[in-house]
N, C-alpha and C. Protein backbone atom coordinates (compact mmCIF):
# COMPACT_ATOMS: atom_id res chain seq x y z
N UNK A 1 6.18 8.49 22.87
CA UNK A 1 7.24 7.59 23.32
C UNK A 1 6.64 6.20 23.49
N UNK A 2 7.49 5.25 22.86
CA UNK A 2 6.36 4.23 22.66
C UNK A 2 7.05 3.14 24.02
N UNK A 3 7.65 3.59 25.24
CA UNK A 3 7.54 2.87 26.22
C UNK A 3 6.85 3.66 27.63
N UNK A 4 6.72 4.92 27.47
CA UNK A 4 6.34 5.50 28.59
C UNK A 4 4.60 6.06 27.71
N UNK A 5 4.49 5.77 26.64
CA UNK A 5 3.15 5.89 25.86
C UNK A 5 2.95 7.45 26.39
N UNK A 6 3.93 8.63 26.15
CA UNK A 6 3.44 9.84 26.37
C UNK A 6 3.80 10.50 25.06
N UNK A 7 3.25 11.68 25.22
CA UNK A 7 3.03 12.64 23.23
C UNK A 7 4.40 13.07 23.87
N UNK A 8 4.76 13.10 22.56
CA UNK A 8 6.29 13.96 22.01
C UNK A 8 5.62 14.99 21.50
N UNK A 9 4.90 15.04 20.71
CA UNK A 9 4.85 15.90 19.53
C UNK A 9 3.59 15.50 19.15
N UNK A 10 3.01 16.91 18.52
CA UNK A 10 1.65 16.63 17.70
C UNK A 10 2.48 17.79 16.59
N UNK A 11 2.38 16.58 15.29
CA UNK A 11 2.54 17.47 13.73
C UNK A 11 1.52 17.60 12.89
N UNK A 12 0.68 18.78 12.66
CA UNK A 12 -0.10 18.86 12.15
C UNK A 12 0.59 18.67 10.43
N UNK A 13 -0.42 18.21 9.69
CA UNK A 13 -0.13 17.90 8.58
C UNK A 13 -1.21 18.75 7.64
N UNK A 14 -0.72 19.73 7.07
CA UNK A 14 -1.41 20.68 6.54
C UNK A 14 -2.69 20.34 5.16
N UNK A 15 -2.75 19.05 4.92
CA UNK A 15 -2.78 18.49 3.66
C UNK A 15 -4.31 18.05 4.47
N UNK A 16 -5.77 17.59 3.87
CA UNK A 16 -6.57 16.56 4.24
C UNK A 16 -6.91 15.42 4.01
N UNK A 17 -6.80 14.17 4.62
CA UNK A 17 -6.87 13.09 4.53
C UNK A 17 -5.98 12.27 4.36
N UNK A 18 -4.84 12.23 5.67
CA UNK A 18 -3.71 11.74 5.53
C UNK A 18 -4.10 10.12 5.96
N UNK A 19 -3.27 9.28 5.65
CA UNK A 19 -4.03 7.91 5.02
C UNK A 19 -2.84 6.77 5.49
N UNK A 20 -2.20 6.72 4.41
CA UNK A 20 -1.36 5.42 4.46
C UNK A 20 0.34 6.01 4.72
N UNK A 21 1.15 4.90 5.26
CA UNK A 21 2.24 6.06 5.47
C UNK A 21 3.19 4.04 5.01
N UNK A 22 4.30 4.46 4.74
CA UNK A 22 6.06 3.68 4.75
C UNK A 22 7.15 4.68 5.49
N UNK A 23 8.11 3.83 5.52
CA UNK A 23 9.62 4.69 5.86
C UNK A 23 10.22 4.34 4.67
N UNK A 24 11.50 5.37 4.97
CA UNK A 24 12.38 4.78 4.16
C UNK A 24 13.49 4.04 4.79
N UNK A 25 14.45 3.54 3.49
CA UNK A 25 14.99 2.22 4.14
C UNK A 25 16.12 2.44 5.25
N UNK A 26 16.44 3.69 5.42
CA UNK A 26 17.47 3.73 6.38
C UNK A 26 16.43 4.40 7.91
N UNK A 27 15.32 4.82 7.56
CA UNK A 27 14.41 4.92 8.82
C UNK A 27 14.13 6.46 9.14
N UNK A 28 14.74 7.37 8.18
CA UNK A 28 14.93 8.82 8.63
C UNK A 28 14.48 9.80 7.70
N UNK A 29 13.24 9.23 7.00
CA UNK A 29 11.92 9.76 6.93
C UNK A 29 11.05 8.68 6.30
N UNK A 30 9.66 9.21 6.57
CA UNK A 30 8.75 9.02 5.91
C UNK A 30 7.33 9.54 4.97
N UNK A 31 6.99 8.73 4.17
CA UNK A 31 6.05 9.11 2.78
C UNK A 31 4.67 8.64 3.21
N UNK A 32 3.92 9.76 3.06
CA UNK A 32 2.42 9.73 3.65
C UNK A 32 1.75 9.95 2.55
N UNK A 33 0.41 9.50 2.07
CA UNK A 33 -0.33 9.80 1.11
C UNK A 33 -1.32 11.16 2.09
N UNK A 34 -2.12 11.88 1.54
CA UNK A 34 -3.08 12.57 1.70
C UNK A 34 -4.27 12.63 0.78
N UNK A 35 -4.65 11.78 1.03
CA UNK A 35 -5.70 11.26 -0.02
C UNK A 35 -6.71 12.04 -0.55
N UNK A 36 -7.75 13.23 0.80
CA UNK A 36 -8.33 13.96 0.03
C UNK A 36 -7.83 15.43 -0.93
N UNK A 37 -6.58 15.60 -0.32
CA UNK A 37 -5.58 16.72 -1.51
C UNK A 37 -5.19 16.26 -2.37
N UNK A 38 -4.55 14.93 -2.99
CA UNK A 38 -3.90 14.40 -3.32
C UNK A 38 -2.78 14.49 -4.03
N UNK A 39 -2.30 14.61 -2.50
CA UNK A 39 -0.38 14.80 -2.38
C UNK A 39 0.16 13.90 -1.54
N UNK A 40 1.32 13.69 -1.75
CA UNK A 40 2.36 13.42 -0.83
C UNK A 40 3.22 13.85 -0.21
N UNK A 41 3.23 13.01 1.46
CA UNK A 41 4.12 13.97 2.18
C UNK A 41 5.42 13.73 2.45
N UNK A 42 5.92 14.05 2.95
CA UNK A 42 7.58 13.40 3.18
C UNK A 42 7.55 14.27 4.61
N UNK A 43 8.15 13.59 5.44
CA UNK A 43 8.45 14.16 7.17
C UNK A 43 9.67 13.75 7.81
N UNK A 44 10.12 14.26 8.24
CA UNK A 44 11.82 13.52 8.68
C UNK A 44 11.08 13.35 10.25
N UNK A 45 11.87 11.96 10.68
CA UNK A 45 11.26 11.23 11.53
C UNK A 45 12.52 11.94 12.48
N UNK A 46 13.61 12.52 12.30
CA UNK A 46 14.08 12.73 13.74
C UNK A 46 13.85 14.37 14.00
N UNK A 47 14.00 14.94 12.59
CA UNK A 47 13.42 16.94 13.50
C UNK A 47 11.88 16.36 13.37
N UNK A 48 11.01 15.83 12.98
CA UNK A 48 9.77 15.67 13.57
C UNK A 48 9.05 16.84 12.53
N UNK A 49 9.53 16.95 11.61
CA UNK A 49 9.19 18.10 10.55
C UNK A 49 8.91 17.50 9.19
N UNK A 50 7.88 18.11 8.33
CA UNK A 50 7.54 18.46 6.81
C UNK A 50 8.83 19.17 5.90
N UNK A 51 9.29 18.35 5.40
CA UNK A 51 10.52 18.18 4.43
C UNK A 51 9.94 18.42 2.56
N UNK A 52 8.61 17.84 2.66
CA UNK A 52 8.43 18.26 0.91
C UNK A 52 7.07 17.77 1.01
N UNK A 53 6.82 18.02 -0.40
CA UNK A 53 5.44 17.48 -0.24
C UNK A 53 5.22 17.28 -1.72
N UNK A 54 4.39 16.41 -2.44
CA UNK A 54 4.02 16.51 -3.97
C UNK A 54 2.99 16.25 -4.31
N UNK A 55 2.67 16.85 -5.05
CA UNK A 55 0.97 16.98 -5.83
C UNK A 55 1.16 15.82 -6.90
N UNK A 56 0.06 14.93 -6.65
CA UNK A 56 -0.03 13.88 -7.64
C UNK A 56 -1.23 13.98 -8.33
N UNK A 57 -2.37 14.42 -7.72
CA UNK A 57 -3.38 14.36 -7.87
C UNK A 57 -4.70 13.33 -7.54
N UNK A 58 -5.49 13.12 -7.83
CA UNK A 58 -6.94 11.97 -7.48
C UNK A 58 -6.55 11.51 -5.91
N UNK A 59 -6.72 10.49 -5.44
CA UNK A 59 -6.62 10.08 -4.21
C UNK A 59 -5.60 9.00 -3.98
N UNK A 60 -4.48 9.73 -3.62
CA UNK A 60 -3.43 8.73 -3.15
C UNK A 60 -3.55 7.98 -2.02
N UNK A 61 -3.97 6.50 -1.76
CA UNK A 61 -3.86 5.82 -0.50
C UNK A 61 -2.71 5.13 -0.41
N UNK A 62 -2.41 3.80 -0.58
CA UNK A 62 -1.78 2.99 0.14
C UNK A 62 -0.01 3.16 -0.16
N UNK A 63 0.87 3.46 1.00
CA UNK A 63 2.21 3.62 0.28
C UNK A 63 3.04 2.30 0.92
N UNK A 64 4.18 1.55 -0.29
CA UNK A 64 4.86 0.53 0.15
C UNK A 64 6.19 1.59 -0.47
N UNK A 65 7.39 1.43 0.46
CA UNK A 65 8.67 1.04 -0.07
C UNK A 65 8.98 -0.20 -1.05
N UNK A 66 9.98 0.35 -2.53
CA UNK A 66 9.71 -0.89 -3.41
C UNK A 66 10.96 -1.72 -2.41
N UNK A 67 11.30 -2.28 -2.62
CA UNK A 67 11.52 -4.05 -2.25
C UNK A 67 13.43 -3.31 -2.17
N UNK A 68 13.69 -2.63 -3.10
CA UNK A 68 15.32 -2.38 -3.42
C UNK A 68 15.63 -1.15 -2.81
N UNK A 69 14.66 -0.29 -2.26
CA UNK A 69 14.47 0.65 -1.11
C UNK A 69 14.68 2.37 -1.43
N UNK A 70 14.39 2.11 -3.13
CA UNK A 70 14.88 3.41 -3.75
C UNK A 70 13.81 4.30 -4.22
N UNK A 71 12.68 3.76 -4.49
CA UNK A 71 11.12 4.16 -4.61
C UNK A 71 10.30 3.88 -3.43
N UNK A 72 9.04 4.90 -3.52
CA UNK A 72 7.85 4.24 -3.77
C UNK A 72 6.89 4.42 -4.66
N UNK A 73 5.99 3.05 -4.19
CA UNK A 73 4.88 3.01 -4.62
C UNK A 73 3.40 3.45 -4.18
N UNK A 74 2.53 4.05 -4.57
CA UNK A 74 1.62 4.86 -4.19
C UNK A 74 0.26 4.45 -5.17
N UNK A 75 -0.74 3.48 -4.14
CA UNK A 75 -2.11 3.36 -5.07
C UNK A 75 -2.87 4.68 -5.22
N UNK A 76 -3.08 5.02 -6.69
CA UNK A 76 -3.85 6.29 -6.30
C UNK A 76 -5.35 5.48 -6.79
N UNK A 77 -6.03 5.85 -6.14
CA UNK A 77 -7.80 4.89 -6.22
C UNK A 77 -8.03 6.35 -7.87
N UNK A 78 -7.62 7.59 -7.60
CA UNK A 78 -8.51 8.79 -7.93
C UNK A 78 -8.18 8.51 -9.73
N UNK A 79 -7.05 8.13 -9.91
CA UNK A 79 -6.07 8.11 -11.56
C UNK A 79 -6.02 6.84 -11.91
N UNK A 80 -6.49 5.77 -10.82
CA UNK A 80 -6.28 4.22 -11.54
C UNK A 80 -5.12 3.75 -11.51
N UNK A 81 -4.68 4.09 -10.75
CA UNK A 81 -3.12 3.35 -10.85
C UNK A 81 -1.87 3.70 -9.63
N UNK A 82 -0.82 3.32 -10.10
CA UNK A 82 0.64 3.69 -9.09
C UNK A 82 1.12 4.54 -9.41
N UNK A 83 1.33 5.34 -8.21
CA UNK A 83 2.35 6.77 -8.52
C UNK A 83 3.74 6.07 -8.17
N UNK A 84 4.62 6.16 -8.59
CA UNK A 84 5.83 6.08 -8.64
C UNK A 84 6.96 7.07 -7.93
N UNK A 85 7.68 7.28 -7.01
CA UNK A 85 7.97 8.56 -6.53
C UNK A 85 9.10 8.45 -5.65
N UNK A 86 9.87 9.18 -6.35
CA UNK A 86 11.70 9.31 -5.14
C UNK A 86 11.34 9.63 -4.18
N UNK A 87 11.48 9.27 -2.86
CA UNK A 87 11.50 9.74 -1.77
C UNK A 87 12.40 11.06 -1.74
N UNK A 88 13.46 10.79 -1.75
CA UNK A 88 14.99 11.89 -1.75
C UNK A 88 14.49 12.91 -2.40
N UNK A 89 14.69 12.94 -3.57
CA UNK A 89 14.39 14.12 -4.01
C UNK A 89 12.80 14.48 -4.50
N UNK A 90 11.98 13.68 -3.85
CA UNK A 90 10.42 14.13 -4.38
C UNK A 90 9.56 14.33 -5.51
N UNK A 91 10.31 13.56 -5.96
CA UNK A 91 9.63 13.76 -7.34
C UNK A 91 9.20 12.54 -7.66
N UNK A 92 7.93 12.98 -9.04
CA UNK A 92 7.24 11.63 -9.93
C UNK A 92 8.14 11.00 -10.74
N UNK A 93 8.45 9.79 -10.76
CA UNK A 93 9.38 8.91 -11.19
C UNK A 93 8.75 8.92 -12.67
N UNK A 94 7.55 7.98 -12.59
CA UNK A 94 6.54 7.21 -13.36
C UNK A 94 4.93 6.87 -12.67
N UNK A 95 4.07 6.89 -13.62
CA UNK A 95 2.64 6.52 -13.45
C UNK A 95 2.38 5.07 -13.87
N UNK A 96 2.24 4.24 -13.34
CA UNK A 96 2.20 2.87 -13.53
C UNK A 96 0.13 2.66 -13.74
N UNK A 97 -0.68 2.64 -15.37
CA UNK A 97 -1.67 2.38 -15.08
C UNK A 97 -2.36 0.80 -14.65
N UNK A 98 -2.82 0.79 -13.72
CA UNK A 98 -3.95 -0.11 -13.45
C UNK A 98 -5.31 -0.68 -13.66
N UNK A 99 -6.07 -0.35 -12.87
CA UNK A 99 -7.47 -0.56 -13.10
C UNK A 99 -8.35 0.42 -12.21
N UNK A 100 -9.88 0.96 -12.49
CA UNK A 100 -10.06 1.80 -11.63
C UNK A 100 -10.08 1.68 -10.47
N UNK A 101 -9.94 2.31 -9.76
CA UNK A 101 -9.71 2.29 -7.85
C UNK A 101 -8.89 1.22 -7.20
N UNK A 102 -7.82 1.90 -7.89
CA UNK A 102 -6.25 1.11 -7.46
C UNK A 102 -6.21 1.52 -5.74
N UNK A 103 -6.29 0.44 -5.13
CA UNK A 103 -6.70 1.20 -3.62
C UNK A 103 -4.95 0.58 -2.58
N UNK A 104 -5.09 -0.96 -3.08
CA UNK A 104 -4.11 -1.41 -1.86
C UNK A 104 -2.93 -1.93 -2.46
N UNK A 105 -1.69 -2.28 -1.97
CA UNK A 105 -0.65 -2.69 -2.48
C UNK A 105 0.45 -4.07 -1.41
N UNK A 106 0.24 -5.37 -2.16
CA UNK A 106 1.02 -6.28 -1.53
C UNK A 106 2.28 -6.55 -2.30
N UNK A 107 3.44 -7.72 -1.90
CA UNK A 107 4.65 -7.91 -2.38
C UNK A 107 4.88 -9.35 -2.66
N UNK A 108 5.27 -9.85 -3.16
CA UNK A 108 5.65 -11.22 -3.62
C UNK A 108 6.75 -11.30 -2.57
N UNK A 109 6.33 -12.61 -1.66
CA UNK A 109 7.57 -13.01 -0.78
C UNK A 109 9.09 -12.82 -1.75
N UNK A 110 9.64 -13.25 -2.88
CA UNK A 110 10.60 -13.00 -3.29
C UNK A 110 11.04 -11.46 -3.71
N UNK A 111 9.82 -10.70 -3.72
CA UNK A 111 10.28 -9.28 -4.34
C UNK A 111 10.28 -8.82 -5.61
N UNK A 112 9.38 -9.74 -6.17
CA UNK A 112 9.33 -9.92 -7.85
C UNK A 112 8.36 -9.00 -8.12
N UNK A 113 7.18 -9.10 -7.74
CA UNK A 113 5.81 -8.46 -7.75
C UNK A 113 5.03 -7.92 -6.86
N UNK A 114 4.28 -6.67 -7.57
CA UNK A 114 3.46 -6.10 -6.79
C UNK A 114 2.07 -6.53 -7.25
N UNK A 115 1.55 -6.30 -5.88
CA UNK A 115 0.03 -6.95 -6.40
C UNK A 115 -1.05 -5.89 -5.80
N UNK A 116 -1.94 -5.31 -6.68
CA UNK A 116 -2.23 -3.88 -6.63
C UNK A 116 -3.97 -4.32 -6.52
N UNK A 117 -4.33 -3.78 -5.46
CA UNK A 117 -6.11 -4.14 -5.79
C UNK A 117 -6.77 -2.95 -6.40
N UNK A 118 -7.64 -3.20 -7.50
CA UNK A 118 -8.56 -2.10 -7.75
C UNK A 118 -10.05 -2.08 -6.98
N UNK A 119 -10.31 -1.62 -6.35
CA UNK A 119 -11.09 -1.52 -5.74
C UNK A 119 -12.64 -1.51 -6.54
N UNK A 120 -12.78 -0.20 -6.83
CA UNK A 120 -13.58 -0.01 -7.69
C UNK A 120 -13.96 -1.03 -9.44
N UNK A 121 -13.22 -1.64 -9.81
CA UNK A 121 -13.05 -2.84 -10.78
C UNK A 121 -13.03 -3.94 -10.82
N UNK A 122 -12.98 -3.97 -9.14
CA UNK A 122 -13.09 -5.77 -8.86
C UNK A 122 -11.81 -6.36 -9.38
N UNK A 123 -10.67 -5.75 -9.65
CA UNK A 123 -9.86 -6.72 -10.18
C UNK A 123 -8.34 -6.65 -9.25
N UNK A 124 -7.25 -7.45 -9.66
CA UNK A 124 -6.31 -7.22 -8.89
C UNK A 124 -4.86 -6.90 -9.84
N UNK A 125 -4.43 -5.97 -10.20
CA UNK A 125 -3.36 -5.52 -11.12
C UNK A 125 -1.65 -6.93 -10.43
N UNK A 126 -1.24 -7.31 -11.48
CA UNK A 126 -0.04 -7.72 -11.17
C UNK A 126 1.03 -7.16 -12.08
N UNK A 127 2.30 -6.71 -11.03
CA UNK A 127 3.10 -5.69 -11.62
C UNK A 127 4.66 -6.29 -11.34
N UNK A 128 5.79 -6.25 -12.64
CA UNK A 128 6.85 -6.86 -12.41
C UNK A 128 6.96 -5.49 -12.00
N UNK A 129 7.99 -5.85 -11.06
CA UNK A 129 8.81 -4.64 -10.25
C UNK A 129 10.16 -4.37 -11.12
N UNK A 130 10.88 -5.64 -11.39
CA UNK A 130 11.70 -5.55 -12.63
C UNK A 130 11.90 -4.36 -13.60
N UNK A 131 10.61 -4.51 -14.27
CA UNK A 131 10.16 -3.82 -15.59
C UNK A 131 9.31 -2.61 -15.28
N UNK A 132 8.53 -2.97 -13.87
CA UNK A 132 7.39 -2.06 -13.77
C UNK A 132 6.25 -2.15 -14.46
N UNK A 133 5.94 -2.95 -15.16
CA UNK A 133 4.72 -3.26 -16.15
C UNK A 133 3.95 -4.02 -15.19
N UNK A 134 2.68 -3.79 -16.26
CA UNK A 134 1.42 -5.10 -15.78
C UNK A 134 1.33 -6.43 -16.67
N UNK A 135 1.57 -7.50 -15.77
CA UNK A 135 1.50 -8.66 -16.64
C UNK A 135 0.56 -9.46 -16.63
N UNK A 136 -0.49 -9.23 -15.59
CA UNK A 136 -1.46 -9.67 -15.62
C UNK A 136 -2.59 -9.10 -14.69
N UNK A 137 -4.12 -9.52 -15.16
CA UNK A 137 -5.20 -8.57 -13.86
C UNK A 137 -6.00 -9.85 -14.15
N UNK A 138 -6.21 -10.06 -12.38
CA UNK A 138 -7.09 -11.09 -12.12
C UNK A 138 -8.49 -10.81 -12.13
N UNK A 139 -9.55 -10.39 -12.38
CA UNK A 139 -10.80 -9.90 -12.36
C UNK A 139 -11.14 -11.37 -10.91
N UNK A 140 -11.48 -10.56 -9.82
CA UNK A 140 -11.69 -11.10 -9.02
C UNK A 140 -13.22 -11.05 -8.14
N UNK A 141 -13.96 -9.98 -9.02
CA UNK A 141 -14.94 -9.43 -8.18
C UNK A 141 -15.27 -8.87 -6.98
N UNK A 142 -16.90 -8.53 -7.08
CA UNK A 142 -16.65 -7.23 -5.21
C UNK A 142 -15.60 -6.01 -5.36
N UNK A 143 -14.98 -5.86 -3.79
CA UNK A 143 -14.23 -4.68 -3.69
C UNK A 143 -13.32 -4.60 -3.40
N UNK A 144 -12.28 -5.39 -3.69
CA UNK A 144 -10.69 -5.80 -3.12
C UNK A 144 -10.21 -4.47 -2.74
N UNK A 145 -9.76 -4.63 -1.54
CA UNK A 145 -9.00 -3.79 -0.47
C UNK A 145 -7.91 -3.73 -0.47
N UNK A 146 -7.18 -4.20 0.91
CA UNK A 146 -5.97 -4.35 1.64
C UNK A 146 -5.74 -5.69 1.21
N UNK A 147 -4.18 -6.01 0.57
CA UNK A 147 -4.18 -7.08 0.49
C UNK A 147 -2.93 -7.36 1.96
N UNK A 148 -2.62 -8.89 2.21
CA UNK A 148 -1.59 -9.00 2.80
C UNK A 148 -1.06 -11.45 2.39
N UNK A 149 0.51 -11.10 1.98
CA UNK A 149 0.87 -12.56 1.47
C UNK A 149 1.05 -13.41 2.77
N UNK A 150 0.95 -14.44 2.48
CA UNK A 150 1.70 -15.57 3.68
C UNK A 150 2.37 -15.57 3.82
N UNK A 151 2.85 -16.15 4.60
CA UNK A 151 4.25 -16.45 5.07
C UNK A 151 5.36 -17.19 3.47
N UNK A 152 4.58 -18.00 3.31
CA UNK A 152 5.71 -19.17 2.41
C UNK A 152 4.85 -18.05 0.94
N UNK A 153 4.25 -17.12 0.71
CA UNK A 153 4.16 -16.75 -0.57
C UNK A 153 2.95 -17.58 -1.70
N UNK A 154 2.33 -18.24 -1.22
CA UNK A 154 1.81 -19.03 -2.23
C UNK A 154 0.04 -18.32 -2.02
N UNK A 155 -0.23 -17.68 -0.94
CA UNK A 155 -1.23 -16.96 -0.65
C UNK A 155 -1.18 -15.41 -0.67
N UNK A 156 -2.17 -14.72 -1.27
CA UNK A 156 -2.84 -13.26 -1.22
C UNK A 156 -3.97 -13.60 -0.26
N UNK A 157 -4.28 -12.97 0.78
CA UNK A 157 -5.76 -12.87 1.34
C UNK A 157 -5.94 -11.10 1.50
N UNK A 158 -7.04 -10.80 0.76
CA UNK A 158 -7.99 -9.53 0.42
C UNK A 158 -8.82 -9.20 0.93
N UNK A 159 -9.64 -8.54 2.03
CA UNK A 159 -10.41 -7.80 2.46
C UNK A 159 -11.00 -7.26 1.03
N UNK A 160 -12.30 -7.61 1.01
CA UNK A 160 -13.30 -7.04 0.22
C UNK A 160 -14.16 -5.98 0.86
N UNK A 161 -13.89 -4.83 0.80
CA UNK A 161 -14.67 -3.59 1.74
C UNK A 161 -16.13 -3.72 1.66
N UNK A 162 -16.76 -4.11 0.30
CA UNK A 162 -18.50 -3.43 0.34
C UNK A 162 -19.02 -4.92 0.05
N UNK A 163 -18.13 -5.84 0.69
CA UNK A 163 -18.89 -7.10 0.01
C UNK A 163 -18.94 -8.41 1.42
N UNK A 164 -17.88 -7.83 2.13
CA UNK A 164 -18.56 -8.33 3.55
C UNK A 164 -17.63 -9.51 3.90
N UNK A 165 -16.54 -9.85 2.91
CA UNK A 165 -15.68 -10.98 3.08
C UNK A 165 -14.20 -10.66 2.99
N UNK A 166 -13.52 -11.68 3.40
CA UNK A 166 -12.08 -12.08 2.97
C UNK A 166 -11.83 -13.28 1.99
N UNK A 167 -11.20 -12.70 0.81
CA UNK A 167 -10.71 -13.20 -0.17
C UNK A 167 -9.50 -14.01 0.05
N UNK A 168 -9.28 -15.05 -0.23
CA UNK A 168 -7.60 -15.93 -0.58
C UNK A 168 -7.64 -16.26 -1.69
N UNK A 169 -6.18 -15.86 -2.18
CA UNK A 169 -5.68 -16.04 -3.59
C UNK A 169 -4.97 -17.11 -4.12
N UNK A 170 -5.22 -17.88 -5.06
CA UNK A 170 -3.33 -18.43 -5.89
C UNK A 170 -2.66 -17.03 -6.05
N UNK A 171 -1.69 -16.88 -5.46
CA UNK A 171 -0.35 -15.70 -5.74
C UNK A 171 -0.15 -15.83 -7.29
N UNK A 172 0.41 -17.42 -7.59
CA UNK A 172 0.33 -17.19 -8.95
C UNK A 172 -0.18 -17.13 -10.02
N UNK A 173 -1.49 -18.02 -9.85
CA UNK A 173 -2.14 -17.67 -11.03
C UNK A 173 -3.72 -17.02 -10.29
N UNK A 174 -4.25 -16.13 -9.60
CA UNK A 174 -5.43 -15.81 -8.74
C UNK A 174 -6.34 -16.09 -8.98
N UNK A 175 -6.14 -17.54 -8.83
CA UNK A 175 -7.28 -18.44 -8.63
C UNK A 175 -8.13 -17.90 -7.62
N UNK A 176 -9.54 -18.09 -7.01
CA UNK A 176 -9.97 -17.91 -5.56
C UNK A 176 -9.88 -19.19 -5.00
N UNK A 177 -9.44 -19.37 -3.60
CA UNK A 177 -9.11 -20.27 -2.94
C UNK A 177 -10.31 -20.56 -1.99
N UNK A 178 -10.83 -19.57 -1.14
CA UNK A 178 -11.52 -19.16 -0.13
C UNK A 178 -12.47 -18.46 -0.27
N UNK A 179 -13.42 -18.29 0.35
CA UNK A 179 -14.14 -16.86 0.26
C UNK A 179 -14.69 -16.34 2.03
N UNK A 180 -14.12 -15.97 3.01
CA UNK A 180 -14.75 -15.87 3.97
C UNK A 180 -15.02 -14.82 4.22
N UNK A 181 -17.00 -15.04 4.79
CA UNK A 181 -17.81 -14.27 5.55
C UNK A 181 -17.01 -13.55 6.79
N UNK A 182 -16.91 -12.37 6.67
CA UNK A 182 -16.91 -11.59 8.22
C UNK A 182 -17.66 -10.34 8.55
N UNK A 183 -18.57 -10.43 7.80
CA UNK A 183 -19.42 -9.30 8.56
C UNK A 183 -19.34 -7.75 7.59
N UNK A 184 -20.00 -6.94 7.85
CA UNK A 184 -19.84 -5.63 7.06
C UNK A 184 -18.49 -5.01 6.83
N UNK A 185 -17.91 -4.40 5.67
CA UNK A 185 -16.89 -3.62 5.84
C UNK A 185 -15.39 -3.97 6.15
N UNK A 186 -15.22 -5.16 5.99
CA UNK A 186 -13.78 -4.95 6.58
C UNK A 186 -12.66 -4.55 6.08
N UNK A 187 -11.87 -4.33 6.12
CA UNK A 187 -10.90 -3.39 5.43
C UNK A 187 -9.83 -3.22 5.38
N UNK A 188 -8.53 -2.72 6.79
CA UNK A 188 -7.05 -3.20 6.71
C UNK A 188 -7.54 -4.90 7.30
N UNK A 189 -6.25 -5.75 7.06
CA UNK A 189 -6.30 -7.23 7.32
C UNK A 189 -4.66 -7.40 7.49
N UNK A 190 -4.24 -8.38 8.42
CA UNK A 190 -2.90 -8.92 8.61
C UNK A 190 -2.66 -10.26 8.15
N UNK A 191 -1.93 -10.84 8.09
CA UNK A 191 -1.50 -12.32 8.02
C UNK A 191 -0.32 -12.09 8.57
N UNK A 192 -0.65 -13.14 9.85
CA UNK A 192 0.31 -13.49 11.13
C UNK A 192 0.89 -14.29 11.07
N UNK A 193 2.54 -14.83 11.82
CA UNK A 193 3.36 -14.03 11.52
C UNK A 193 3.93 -13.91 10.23
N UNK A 194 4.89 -12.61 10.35
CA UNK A 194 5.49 -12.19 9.11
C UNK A 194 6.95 -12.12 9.16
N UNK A 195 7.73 -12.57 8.45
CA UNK A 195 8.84 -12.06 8.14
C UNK A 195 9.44 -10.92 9.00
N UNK A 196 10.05 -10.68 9.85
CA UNK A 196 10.78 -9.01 10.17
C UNK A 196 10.61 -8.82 11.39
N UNK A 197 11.83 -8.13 11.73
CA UNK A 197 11.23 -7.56 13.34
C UNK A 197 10.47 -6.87 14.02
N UNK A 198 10.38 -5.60 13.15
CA UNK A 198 9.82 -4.77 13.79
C UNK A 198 8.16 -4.34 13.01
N UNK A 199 7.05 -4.54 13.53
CA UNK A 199 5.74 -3.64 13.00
C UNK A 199 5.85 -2.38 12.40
N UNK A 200 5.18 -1.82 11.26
CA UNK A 200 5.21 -0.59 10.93
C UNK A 200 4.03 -0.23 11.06
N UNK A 201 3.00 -0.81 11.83
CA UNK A 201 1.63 -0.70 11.90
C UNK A 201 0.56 -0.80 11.14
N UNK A 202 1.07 -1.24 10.08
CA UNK A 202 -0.47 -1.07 8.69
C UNK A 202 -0.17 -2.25 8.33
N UNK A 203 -1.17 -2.70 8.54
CA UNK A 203 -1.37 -4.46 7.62
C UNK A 203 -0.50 -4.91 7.72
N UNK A 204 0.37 -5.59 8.52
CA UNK A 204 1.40 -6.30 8.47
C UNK A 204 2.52 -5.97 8.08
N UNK A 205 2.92 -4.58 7.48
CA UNK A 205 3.99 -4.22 7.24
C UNK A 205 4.94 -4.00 7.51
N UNK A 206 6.37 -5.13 7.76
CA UNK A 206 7.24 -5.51 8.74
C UNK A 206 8.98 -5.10 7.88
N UNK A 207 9.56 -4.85 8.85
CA UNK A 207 11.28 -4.59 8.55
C UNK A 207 11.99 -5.54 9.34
């Protein structure tokens, strides 16, 4: 209960290495990766229960709701790319390939694009949401992470996991802007404030 901060409920999640989670757009469930099974979960947020689950395979981390609230999107680091996937009825839509160790997933303030980090490739996948294609990969170097946009859209800033910095981007053409030192490891990152009312808890991810 998030005003009296006491457990409702502990749901065990049968799967290992549950990871990144979204809702969906009306709020009455949500899509969890399980990264070391690699499946996905689906849980209805009011019985507090496991509703489906799907085998994708390699390591599914980071999940966004797409932008029009009818998918998601799912970095799998393990296959190189986006799983694609109905919430409703659970199933694989489409495999969107990337680059290896497709790890994190940001949004174009307008809703145009996804911007997909490969971790493992140093590069950063850009994806019309439109079409679903890749129209361009920034080879950015290091270990691009978590990404999260600015406010006005004209910035990406990237957590580089094994390289000890935060990255800032041109959104449109990914230029490097920045490069800042913070120390070993860092990894989820926010950019304050955002758009929306309410926190969904992961990197800035706001409704």
């Amino acid at each position: 209960d998030r005003k009296t901060w006491k457990l409702i409920k502990f749901l065990e999640i049968p799967y290992p290495g549950v990871d990144h989670l979204d809702f969906s757009a009306d709020g009455n469930y949500m899509i969890m990766s399980a990264e070391t099974a690699g499946e996905v979960v689906k849980v209805d947020v009011t019985k507090m229960e496991i509703t489906g689950a799907l085998s994708v395979g390699g390591s599914p981390l980071d999940v966004r709701l797409d932008p029009g609230g009818k998918l998601f999107y799912i970095a799998n680091q393990g296959t190189g790319g986006v799983d694609v996937v109905d919430g409703d009825s659970m199933k694989l839509v489409e495999f969107i390939k990337t680059d290896k160790g497709a790890h994190g997933i940001g949004m174009s303030r307008d809703a145009t694009r996804m911007f997909v980090t490969n971790r493992i490739a140093g590069s950063i996948s850009v994806i019309d949401l439109a079409t679903r294609t890749v129209t361009a990969t920034w080879n950015v170097g290091g270990s691009p992470d978590m990404v999260a946009t600015s406010i006005d859209g004209s910035q990406l800033w990237v957590s580089n996991r094994y390289n000890g910095t935060v990255i800032v981007l041109d959104s449109t053409t990914g230029a490097i802007l920045a490069t800042i030192r913070t120390g070993a490891n860092p990894h989820g990152l926010a950019f304050w404030p955002q758009p929306g009312r309410y926190s969904l808890g992961h990197n800035g991810n706001m409704r």
